[in-house]
PDB file of N, CA and C in Angstrom:
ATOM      1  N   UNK A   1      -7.696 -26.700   9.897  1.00  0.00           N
ATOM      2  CA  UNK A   1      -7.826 -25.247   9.888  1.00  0.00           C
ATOM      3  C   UNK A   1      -6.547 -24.637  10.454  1.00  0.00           C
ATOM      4  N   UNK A   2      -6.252 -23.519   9.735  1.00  0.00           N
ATOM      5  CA  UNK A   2      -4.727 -23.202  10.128  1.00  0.00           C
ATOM      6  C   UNK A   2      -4.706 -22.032  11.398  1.00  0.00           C
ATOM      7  N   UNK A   3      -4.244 -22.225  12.393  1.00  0.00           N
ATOM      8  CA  UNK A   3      -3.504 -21.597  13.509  1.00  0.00           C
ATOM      9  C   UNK A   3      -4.098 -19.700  13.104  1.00  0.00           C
ATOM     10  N   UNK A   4      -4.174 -18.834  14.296  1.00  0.00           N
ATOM     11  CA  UNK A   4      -3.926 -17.696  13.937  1.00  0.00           C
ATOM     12  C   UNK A   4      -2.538 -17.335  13.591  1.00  0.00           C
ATOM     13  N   UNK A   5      -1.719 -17.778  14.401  1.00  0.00           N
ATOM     14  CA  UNK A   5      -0.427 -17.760  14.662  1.00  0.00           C
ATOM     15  C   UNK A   5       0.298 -18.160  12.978  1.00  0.00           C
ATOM     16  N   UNK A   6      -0.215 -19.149  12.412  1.00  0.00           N
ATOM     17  CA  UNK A   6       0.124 -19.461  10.926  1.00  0.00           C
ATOM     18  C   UNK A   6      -0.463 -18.110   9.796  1.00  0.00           C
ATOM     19  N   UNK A   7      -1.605 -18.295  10.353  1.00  0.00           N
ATOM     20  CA  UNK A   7      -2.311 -17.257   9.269  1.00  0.00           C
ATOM     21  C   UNK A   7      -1.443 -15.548   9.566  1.00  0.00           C
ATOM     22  N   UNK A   8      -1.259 -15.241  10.524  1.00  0.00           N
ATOM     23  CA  UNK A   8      -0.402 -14.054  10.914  1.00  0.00           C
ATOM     24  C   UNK A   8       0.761 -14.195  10.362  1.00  0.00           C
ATOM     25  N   UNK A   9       1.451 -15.293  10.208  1.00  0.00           N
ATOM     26  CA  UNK A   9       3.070 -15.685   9.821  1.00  0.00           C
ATOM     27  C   UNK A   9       2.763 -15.720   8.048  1.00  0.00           C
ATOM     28  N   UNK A  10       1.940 -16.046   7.615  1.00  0.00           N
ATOM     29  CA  UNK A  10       1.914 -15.661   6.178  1.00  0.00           C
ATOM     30  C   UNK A  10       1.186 -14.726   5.488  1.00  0.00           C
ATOM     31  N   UNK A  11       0.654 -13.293   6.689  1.00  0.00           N
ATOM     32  CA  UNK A  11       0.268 -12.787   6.381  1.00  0.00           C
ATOM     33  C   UNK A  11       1.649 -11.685   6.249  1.00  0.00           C
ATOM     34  N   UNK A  12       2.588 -11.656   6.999  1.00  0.00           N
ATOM     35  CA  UNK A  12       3.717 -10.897   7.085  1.00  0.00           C
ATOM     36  C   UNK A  12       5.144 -11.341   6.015  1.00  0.00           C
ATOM     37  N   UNK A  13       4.485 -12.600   5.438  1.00  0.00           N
ATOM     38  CA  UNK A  13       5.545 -12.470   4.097  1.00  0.00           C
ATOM     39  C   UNK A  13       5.306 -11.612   3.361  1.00  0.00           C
ATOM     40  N   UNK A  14       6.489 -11.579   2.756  1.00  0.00           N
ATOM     41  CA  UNK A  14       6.548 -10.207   1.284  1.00  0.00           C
ATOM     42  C   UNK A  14       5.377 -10.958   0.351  1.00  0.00           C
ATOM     43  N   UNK A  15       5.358 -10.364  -0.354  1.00  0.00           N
ATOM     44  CA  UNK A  15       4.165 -10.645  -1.539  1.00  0.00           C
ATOM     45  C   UNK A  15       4.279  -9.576  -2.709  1.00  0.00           C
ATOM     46  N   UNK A  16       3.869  -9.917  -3.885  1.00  0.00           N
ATOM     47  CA  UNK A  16       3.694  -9.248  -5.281  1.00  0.00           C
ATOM     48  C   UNK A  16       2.314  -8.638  -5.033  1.00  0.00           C
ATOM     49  N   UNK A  17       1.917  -7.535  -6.105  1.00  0.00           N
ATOM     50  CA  UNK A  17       0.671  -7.099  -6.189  1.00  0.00           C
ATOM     51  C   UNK A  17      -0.415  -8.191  -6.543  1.00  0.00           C
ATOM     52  N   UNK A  18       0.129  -8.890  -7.387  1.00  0.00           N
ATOM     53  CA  UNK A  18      -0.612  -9.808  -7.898  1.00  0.00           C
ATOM     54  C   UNK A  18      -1.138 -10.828  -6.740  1.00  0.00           C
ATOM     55  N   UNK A  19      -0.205 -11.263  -5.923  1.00  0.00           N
ATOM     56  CA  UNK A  19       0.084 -12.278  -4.401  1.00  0.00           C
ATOM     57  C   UNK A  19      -1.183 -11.534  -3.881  1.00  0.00           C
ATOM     58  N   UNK A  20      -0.748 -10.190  -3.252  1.00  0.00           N
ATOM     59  CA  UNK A  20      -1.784  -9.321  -2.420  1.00  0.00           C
ATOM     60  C   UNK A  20      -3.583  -9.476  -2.609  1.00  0.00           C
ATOM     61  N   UNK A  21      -3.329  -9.455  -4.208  1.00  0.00           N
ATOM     62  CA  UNK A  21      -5.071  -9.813  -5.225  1.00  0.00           C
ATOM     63  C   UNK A  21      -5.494 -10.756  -4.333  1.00  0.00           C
ATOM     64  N   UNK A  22      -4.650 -11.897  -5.044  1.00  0.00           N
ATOM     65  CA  UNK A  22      -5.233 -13.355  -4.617  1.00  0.00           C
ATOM     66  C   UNK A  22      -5.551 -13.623  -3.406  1.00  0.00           C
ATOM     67  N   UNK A  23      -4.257 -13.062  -2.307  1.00  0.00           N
ATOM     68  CA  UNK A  23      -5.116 -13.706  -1.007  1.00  0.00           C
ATOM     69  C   UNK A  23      -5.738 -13.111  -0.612  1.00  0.00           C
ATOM     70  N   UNK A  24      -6.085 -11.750  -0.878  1.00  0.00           N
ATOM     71  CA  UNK A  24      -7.763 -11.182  -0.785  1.00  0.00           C
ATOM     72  C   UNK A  24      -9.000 -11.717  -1.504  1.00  0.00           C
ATOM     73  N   UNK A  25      -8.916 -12.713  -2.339  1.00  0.00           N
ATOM     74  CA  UNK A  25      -9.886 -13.356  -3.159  1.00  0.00           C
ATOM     75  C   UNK A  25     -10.410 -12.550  -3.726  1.00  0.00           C
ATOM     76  N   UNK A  26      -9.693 -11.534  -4.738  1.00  0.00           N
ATOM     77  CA  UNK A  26     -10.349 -10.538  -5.638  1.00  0.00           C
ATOM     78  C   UNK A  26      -9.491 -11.386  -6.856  1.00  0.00           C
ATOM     79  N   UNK A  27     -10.363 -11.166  -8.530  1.00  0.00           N
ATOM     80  CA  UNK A  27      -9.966 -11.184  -9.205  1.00  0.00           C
ATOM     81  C   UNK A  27      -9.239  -9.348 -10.321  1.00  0.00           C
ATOM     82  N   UNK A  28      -8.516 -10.116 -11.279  1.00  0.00           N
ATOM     83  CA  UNK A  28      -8.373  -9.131 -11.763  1.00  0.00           C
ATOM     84  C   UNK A  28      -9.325  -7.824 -12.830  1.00  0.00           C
ATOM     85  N   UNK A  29     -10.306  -8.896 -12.862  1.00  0.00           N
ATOM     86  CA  UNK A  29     -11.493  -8.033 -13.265  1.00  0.00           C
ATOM     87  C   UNK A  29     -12.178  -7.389 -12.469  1.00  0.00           C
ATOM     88  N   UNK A  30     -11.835  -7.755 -11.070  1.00  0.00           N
ATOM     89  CA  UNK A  30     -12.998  -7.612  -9.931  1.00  0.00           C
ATOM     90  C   UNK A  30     -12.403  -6.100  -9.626  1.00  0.00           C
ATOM     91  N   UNK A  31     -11.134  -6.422  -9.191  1.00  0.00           N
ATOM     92  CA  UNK A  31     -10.372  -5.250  -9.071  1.00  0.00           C
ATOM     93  C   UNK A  31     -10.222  -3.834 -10.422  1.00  0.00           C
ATOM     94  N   UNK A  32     -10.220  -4.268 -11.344  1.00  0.00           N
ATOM     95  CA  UNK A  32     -10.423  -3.199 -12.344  1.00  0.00           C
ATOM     96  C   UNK A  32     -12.089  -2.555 -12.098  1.00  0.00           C
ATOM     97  N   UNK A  33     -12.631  -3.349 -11.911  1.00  0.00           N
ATOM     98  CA  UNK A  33     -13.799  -2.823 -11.756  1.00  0.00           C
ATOM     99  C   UNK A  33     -14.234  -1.519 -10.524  1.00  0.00           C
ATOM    100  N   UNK A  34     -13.364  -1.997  -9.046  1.00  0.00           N
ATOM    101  CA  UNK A  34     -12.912  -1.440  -8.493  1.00  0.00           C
ATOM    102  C   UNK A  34     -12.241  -0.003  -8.786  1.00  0.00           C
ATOM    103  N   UNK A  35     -11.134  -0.119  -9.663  1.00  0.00           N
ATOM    104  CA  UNK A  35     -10.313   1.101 -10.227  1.00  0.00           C
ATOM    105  C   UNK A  35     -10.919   1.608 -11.541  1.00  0.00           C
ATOM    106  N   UNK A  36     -11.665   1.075 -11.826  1.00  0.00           N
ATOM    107  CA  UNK A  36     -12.328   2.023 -13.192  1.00  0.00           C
ATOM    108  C   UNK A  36     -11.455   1.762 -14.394  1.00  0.00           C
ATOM    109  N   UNK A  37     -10.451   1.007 -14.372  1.00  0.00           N
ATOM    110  CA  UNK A  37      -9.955   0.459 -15.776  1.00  0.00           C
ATOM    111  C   UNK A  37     -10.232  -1.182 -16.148  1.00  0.00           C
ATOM    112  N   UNK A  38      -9.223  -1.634 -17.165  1.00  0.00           N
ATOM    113  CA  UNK A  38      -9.725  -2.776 -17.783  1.00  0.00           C
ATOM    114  C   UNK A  38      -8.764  -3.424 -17.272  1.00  0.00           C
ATOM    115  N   UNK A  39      -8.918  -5.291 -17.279  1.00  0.00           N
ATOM    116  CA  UNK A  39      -8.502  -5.884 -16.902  1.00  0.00           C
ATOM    117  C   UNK A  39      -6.706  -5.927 -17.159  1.00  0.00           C
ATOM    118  N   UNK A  40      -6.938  -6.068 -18.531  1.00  0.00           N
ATOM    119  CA  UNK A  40      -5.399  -5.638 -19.293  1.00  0.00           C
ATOM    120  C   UNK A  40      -4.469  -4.825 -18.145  1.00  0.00           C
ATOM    121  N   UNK A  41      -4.883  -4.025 -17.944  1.00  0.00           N
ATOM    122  CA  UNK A  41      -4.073  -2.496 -17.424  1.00  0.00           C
ATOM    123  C   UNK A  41      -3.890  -3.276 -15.707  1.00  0.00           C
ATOM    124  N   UNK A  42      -4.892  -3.906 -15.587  1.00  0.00           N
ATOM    125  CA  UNK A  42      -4.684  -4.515 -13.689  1.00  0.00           C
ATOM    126  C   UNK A  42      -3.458  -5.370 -13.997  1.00  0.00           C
ATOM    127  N   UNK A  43      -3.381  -6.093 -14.838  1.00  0.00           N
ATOM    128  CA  UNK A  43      -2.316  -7.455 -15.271  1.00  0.00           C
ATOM    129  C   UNK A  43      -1.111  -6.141 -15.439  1.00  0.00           C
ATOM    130  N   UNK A  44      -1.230  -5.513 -16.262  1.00  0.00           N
ATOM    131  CA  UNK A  44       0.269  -4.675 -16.771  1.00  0.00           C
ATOM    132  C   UNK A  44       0.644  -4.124 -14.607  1.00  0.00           C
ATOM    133  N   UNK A  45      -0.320  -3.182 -14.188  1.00  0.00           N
ATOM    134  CA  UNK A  45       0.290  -2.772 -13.029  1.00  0.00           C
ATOM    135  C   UNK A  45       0.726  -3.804 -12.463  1.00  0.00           C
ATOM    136  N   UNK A  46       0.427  -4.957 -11.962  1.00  0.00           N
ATOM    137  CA  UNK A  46       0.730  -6.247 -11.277  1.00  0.00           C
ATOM    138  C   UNK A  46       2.224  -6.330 -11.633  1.00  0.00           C
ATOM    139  N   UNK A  47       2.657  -6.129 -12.911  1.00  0.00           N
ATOM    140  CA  UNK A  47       3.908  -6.738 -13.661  1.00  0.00           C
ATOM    141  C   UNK A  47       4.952  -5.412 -13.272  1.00  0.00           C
ATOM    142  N   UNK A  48       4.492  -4.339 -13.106  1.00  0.00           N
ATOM    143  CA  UNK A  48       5.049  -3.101 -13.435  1.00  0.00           C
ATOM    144  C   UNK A  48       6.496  -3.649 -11.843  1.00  0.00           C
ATOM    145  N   UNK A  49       7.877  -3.207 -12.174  1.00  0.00           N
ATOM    146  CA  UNK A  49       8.789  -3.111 -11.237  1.00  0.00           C
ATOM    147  C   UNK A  49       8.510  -1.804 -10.703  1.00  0.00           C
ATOM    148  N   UNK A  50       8.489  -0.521 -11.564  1.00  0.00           N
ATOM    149  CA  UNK A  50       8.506   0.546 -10.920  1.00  0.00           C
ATOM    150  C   UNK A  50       7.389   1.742 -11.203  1.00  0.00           C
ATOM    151  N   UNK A  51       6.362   2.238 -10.599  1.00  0.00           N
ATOM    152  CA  UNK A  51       5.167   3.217 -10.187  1.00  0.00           C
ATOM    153  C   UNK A  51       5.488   4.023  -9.570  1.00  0.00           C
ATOM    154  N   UNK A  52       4.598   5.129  -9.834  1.00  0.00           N
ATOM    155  CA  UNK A  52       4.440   6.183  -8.882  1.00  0.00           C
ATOM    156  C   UNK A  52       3.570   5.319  -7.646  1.00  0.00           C
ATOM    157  N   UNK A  53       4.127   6.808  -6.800  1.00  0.00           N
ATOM    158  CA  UNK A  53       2.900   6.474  -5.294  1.00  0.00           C
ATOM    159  C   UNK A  53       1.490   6.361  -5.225  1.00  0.00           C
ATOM    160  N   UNK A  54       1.373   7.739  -6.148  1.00  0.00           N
ATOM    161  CA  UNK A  54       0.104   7.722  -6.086  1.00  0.00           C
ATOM    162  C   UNK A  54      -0.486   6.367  -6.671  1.00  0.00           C
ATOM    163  N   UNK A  55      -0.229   6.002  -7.939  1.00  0.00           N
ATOM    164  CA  UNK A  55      -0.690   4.568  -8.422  1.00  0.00           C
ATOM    165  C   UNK A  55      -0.550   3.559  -7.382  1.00  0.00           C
ATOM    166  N   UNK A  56       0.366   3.574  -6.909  1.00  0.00           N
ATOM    167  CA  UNK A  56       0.109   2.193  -5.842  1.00  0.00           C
ATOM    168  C   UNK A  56      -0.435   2.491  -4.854  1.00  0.00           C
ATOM    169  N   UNK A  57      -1.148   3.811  -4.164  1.00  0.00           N
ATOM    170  CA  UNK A  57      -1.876   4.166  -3.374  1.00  0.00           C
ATOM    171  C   UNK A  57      -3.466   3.854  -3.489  1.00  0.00           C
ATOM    172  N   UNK A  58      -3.928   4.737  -4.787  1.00  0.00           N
ATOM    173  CA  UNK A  58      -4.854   4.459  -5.295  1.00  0.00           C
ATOM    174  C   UNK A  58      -5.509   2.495  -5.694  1.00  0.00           C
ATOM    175  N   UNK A  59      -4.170   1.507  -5.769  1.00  0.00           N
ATOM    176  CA  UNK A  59      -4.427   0.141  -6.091  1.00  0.00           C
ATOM    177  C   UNK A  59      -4.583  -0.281  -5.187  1.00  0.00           C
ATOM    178  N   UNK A  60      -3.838   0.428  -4.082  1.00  0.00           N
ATOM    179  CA  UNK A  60      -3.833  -0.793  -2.285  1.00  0.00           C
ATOM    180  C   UNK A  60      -5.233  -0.250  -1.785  1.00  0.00           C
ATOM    181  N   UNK A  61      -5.742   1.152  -2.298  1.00  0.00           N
ATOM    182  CA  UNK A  61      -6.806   1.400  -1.743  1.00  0.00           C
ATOM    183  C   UNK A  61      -8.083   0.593  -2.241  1.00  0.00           C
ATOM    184  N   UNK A  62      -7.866  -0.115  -3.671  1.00  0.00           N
ATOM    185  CA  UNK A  62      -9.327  -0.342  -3.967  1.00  0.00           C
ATOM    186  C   UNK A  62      -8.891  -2.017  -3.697  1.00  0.00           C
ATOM    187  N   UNK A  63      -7.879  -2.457  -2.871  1.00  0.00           N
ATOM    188  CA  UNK A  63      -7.614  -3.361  -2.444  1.00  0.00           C
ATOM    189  C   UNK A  63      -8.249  -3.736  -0.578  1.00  0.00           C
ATOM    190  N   UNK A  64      -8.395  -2.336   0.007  1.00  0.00           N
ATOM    191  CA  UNK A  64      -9.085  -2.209   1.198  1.00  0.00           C
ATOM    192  C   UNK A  64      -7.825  -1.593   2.045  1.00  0.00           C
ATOM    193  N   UNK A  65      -6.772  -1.659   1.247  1.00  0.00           N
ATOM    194  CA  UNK A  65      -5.261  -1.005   2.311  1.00  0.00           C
ATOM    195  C   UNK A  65      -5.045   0.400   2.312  1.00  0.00           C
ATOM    196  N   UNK A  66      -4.229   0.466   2.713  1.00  0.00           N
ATOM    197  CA  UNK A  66      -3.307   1.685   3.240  1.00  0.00           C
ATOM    198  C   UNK A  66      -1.830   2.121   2.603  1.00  0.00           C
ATOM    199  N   UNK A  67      -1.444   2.762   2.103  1.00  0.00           N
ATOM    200  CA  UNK A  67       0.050   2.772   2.021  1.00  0.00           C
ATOM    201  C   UNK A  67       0.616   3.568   3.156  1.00  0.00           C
ATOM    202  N   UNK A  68       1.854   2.548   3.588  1.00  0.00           N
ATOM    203  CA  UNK A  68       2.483   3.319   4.465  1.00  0.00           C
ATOM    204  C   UNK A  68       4.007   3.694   3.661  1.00  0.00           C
ATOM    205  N   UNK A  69       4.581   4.139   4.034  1.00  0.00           N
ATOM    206  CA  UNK A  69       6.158   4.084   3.528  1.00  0.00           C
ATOM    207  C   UNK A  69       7.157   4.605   4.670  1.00  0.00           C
ATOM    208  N   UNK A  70       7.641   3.360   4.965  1.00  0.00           N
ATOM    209  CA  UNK A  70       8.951   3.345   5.834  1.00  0.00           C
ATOM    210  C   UNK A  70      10.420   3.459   5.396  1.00  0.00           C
ATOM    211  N   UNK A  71      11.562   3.906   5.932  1.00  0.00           N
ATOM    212  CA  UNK A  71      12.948   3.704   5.469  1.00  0.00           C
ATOM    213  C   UNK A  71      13.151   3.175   6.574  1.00  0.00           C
ATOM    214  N   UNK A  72      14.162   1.622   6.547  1.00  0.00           N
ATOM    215  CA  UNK A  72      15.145   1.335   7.151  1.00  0.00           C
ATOM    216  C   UNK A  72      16.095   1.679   7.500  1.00  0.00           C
ATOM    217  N   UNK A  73      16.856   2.274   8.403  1.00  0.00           N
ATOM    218  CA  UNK A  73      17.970   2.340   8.996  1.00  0.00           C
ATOM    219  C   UNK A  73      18.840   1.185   9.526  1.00  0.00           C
ATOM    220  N   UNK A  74      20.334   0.759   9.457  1.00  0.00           N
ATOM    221  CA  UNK A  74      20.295  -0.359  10.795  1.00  0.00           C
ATOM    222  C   UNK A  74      19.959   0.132  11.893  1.00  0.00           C
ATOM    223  N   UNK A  75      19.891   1.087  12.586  1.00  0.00           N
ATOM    224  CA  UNK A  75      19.419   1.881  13.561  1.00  0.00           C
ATOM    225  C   UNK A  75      17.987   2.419  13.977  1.00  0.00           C
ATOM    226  N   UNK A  76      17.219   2.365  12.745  1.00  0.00           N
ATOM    227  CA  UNK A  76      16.481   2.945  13.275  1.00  0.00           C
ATOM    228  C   UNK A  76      15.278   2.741  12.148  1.00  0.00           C
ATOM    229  N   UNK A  77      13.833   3.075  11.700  1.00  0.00           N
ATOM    230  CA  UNK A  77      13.105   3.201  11.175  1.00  0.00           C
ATOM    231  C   UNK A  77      12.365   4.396  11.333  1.00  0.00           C
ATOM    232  N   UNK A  78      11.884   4.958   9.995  1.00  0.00           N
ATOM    233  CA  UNK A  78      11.165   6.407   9.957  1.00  0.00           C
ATOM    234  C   UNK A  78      10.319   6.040   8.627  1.00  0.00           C
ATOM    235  N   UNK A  79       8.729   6.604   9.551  1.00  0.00           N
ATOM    236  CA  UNK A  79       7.949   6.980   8.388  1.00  0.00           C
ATOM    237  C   UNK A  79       8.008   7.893   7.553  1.00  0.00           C
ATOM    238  N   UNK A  80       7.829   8.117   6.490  1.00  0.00           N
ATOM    239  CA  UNK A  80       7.689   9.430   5.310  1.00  0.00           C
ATOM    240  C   UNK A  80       6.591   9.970   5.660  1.00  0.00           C
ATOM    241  N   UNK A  81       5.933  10.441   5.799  1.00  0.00           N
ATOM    242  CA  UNK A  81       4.299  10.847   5.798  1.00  0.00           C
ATOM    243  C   UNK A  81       4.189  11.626   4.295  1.00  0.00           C
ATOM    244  N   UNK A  82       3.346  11.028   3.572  1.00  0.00           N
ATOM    245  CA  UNK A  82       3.281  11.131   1.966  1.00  0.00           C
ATOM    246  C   UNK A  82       1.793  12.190   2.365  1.00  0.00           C
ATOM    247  N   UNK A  83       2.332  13.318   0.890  1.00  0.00           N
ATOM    248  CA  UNK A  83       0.977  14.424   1.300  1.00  0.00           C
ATOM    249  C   UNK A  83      -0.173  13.735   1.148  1.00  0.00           C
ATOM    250  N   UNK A  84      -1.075  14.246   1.224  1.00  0.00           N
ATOM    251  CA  UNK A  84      -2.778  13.784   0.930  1.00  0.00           C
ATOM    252  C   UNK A  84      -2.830  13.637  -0.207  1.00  0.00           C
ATOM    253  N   UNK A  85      -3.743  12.718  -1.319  1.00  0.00           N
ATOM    254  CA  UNK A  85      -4.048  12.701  -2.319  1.00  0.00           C
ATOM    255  C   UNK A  85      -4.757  13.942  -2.877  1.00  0.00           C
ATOM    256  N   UNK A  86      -5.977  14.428  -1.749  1.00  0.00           N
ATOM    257  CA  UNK A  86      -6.982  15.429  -1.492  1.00  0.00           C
ATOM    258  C   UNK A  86      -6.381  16.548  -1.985  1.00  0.00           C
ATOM    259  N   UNK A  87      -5.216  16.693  -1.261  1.00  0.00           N
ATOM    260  CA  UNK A  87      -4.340  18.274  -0.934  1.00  0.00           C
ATOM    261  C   UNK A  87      -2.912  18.125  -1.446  1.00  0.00           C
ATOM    262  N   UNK A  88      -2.559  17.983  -2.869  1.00  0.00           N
ATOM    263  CA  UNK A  88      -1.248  17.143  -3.273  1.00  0.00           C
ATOM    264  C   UNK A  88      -0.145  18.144  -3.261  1.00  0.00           C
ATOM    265  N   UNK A  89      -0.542  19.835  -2.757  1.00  0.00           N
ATOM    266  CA  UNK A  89       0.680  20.701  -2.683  1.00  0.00           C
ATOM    267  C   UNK A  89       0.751  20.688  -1.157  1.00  0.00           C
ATOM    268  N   UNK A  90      -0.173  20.173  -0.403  1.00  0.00           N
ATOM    269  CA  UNK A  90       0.284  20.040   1.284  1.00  0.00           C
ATOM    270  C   UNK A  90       1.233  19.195   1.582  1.00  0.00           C
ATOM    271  N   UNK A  91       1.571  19.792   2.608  1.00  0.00           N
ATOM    272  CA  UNK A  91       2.865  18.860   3.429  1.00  0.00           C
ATOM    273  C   UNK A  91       2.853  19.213   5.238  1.00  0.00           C
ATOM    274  N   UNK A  92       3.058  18.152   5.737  1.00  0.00           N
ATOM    275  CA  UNK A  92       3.413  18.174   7.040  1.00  0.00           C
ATOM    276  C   UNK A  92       4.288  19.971   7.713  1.00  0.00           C
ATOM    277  N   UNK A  93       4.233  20.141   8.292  1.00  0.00           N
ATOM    278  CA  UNK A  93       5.044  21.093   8.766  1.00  0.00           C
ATOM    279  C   UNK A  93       5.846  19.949   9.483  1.00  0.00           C
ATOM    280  N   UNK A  94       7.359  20.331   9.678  1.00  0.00           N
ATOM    281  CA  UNK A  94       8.405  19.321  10.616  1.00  0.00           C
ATOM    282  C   UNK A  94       8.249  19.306  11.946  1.00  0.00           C
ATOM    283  N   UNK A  95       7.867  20.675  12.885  1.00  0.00           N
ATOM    284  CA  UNK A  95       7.655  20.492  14.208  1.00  0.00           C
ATOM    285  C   UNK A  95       6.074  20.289  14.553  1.00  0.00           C
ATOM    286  N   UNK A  96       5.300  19.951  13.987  1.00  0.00           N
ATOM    287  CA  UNK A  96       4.286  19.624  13.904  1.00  0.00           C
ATOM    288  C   UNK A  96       3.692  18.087  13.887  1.00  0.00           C
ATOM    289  N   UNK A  97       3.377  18.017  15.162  1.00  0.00           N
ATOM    290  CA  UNK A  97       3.226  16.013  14.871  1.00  0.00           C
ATOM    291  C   UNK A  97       2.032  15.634  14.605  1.00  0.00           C
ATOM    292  N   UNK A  98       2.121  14.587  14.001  1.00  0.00           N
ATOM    293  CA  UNK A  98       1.369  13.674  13.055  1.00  0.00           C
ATOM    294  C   UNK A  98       0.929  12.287  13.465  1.00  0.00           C
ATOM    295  N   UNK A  99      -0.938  12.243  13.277  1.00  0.00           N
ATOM    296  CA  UNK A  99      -1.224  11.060  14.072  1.00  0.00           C
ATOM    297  C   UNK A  99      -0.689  10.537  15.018  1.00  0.00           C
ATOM    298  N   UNK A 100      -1.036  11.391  15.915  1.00  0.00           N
ATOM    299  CA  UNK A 100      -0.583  11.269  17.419  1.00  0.00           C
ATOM    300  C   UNK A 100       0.617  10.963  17.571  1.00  0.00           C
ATOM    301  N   UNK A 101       1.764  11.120  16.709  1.00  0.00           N
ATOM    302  CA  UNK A 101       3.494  11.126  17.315  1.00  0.00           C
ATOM    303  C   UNK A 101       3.998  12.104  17.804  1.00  0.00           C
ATOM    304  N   UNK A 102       4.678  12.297  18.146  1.00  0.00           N
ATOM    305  CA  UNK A 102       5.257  13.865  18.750  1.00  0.00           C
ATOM    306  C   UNK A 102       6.834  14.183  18.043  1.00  0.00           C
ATOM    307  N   UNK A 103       7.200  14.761  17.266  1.00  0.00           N
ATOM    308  CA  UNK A 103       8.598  14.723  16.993  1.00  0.00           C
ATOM    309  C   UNK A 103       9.154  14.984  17.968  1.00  0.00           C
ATOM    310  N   UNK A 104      11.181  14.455  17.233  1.00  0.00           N
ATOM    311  CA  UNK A 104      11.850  14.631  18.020  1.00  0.00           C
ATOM    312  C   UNK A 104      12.513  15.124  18.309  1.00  0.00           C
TER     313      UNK A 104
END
């Protein structure tokens, strides 16, 4: 039986959409079923290089995730805070903090 410490270390490799499926033990039907389309269309997103947000929001969600979206800096890292799906003309105000951060 493998280590937490292992299972944590390959839980933080990169991975494909497709990768993500599997080691959740969903299939691709399982998951369409999930998203309300057909299997076909789960295989094409899997393959897709480039999506909108919302699509990969909506896939990580019926996956049980979250999207976050970070930029790297060498210096530094910053979240985006992406509007609500709910409310898609809302946006953050800038001096206004968000899930408990405080800007800076």
């Amino acid at each position: 039986m493998p280590s937490a410490r292992t299972c944590r270390a390959k839980a933080a490799l990169p991975t494909s959409l497709g990768g993500l499926r599997r080691r959740l033990g969903l299939s691709q039907a399982a998951l369409a079923g999930r998203l309300g389309v057909s299997q076909p269309q789960v295989a094409q997103l899997e393959s897709q290089a480039d999506m909108q947000l919302g699509t990969l929001r909506r896939h990580l969600a019926a996956l049980g995730g979250e999207l976050e979206l970070v930029v790297r800096f060498p210096d530094q890292r910053i979240e985006i805070v992406l509007p609500d799906s709910a409310t898609p003309h809302s946006s953050p105000l800038p001096d206004q903090p968000q899930s408990g951060r405080t800007p800076c």
